[in-house]
N, C-alpha and C. Protein backbone atom coordinates (compact mmCIF):
# COMPACT_ATOMS: atom_id res chain seq x y z
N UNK A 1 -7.25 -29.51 32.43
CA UNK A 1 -7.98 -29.34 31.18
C UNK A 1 -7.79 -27.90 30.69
N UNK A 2 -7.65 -27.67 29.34
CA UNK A 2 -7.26 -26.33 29.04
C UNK A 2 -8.90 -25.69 28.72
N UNK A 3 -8.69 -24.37 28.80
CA UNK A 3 -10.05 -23.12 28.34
C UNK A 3 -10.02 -23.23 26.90
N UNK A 4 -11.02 -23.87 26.47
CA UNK A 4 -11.66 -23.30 24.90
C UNK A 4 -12.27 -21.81 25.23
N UNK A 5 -11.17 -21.28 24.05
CA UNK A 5 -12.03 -20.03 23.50
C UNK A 5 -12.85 -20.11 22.43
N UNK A 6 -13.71 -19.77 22.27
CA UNK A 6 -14.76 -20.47 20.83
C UNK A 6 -15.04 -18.81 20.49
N UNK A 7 -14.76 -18.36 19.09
CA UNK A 7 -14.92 -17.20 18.67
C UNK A 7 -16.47 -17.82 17.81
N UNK A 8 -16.60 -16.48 17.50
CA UNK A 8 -17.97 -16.35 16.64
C UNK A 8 -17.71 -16.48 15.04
N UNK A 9 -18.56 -16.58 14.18
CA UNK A 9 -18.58 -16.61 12.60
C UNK A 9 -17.76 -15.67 12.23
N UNK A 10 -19.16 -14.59 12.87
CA UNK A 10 -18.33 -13.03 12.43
C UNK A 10 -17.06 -12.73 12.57
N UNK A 11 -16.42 -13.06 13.78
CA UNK A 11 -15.00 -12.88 13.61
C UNK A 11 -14.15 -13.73 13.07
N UNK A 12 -14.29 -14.91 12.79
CA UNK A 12 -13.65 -15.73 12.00
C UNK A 12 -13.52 -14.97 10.16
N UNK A 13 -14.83 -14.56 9.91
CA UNK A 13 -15.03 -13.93 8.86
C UNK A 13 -13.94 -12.78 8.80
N UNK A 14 -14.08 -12.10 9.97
CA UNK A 14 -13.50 -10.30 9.93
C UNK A 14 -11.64 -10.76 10.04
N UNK A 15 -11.43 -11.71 10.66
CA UNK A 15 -9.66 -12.32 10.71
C UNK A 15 -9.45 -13.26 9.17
N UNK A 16 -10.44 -13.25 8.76
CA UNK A 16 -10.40 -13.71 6.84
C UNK A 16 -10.61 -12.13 6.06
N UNK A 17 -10.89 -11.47 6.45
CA UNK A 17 -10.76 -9.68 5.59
C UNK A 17 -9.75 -9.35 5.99
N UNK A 18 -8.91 -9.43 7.28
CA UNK A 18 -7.69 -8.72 7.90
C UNK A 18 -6.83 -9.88 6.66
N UNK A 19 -6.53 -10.91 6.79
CA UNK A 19 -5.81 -12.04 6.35
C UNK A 19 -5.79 -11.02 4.47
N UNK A 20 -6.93 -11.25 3.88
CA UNK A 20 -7.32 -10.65 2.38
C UNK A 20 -6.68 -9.12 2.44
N UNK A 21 -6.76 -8.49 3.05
CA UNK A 21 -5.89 -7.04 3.37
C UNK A 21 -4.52 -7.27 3.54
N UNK A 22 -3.73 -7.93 4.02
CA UNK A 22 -2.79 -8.18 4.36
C UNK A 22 -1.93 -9.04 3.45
N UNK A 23 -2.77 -10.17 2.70
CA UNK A 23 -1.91 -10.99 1.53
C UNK A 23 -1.92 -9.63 0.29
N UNK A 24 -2.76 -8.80 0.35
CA UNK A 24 -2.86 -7.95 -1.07
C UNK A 24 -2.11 -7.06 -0.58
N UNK A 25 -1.64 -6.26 0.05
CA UNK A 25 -0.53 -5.41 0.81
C UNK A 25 0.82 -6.38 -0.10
N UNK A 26 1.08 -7.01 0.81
CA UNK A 26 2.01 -7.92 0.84
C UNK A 26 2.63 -8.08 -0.65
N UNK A 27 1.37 -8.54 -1.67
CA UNK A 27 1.56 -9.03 -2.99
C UNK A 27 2.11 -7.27 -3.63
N UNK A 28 1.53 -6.08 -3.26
CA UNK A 28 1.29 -5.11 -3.99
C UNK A 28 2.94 -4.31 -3.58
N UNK A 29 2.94 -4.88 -2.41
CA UNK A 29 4.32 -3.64 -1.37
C UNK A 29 3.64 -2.38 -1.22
N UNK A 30 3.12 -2.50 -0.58
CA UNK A 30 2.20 -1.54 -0.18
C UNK A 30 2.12 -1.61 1.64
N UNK A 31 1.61 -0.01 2.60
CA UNK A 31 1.03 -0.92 3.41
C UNK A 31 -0.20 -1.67 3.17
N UNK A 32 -0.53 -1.97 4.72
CA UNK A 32 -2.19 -2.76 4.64
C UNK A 32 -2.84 -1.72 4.84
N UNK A 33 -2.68 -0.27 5.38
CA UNK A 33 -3.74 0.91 5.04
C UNK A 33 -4.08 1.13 4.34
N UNK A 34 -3.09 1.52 2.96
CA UNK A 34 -3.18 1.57 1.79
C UNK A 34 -4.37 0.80 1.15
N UNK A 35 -3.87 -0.67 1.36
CA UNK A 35 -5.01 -1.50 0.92
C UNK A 35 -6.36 -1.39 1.04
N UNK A 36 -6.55 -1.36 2.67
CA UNK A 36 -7.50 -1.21 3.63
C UNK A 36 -8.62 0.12 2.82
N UNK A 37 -8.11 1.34 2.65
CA UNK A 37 -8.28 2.31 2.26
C UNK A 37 -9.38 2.54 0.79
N UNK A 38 -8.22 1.63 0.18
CA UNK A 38 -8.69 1.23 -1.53
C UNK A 38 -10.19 0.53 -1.44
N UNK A 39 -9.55 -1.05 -0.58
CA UNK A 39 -10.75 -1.41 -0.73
C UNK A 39 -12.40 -0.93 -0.34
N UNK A 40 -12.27 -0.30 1.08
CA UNK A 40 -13.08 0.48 1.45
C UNK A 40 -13.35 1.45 0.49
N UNK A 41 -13.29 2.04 -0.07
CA UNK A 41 -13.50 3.08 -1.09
C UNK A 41 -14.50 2.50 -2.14
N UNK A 42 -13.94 1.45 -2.93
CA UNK A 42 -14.90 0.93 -3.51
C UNK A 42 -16.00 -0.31 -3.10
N UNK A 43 -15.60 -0.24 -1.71
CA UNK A 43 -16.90 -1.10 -1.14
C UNK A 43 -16.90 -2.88 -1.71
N UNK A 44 -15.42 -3.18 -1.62
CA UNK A 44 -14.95 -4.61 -2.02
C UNK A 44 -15.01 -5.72 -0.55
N UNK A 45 -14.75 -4.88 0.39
CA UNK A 45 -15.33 -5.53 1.79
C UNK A 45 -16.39 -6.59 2.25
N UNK A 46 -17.25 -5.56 2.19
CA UNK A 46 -18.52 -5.77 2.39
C UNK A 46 -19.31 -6.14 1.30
N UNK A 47 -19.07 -6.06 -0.13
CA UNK A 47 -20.18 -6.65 -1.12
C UNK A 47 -19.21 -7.91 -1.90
N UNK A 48 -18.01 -8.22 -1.49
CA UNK A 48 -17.26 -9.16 -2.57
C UNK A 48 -16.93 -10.36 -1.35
N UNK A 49 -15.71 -9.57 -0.34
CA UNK A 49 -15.14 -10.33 0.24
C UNK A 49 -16.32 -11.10 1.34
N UNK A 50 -16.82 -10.20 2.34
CA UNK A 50 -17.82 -11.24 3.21
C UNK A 50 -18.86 -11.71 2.51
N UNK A 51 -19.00 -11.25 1.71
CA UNK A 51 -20.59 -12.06 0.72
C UNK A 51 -20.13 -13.43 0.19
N UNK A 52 -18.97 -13.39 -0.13
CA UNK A 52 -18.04 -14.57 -0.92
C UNK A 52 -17.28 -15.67 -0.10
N UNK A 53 -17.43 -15.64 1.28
CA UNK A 53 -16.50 -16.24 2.22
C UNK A 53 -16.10 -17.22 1.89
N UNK A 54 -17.17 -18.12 2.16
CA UNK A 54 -17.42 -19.44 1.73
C UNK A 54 -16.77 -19.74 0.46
N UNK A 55 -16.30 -19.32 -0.22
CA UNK A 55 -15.67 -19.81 -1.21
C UNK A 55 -13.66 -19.06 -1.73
N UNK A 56 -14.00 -18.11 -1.23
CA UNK A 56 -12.51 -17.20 -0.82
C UNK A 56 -11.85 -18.23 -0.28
N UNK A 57 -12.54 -18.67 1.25
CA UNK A 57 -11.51 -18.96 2.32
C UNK A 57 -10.84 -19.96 2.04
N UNK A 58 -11.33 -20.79 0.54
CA UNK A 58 -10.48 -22.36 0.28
C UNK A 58 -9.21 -21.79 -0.52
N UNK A 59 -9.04 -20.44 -0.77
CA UNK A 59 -8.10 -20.49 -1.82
C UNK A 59 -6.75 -20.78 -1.08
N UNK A 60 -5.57 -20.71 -1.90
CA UNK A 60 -4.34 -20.45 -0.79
C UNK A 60 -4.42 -18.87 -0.85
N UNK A 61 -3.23 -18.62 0.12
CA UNK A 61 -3.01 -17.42 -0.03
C UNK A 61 -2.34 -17.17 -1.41
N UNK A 62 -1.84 -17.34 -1.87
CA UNK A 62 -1.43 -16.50 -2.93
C UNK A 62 -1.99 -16.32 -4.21
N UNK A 63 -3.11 -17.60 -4.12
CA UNK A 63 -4.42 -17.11 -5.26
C UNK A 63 -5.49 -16.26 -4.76
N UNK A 64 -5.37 -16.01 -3.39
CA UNK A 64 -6.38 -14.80 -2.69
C UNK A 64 -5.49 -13.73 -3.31
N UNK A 65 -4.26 -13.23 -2.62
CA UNK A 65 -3.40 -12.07 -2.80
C UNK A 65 -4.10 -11.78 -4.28
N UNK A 66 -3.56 -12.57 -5.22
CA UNK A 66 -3.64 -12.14 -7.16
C UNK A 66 -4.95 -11.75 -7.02
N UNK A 67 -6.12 -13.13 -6.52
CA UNK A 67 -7.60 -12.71 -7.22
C UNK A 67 -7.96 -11.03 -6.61
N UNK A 68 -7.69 -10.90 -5.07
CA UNK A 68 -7.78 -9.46 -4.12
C UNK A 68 -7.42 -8.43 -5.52
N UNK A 69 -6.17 -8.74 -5.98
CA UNK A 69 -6.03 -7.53 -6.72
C UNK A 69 -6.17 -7.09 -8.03
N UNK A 70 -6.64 -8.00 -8.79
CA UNK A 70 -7.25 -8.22 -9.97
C UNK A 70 -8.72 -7.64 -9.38
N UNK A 71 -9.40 -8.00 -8.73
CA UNK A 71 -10.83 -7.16 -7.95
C UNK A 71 -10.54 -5.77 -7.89
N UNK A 72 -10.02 -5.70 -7.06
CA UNK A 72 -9.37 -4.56 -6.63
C UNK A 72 -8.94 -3.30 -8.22
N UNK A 73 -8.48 -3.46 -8.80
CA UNK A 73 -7.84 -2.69 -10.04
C UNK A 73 -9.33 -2.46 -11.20
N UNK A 74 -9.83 -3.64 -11.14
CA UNK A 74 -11.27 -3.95 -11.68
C UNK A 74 -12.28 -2.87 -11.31
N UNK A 75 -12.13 -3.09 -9.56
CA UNK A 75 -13.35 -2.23 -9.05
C UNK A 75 -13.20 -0.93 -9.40
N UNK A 76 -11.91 -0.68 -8.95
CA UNK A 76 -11.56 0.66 -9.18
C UNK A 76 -11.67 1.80 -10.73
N UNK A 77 -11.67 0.69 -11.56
CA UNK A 77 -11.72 1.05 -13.01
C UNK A 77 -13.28 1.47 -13.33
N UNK A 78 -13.77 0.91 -12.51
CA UNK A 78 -15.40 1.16 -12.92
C UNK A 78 -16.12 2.02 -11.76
N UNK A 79 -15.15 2.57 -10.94
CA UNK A 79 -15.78 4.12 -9.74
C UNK A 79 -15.65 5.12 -10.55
């Protein structure tokens, strides 16, 4: 019989922000620091992306990547 690993919410959540960092890198050519950096700055993390999970996580990736950076350019316009 094989070992279930059973992770928690939270990290399921935090490997859906790495995933959202990483498609917007990707989309931008950028690194993911870069990204990482931005978003942290304007606090898109923690008040957009985990507040929003539940509804982020159905997108595909490449309507995450666009919506990430349309947020992203948005947020930034109004710091």
């Amino acid at each position: 019989m094989e070992n279930i690993i059973e992770i928690s919410k939270t990290q399921v959540i935090m490997a859906f922000v790495a995933t959202c960092i990483e498609t917007t890198a990707r989309l931008l050519n950028v690194s993911y620091k870069d990204v990482y950096q931005r978003m942290k700055k304007v606090g898109i993390i923690e008040h957009y992306i985990i507040p929003h999970y539940e509804v982020l996580h159905s997108e595909s990736r490449d309507n995450l990547a666009e919506g990430m950076v349309e947020c992203l350019n948005n947020w930034e316009e109004k710091k």
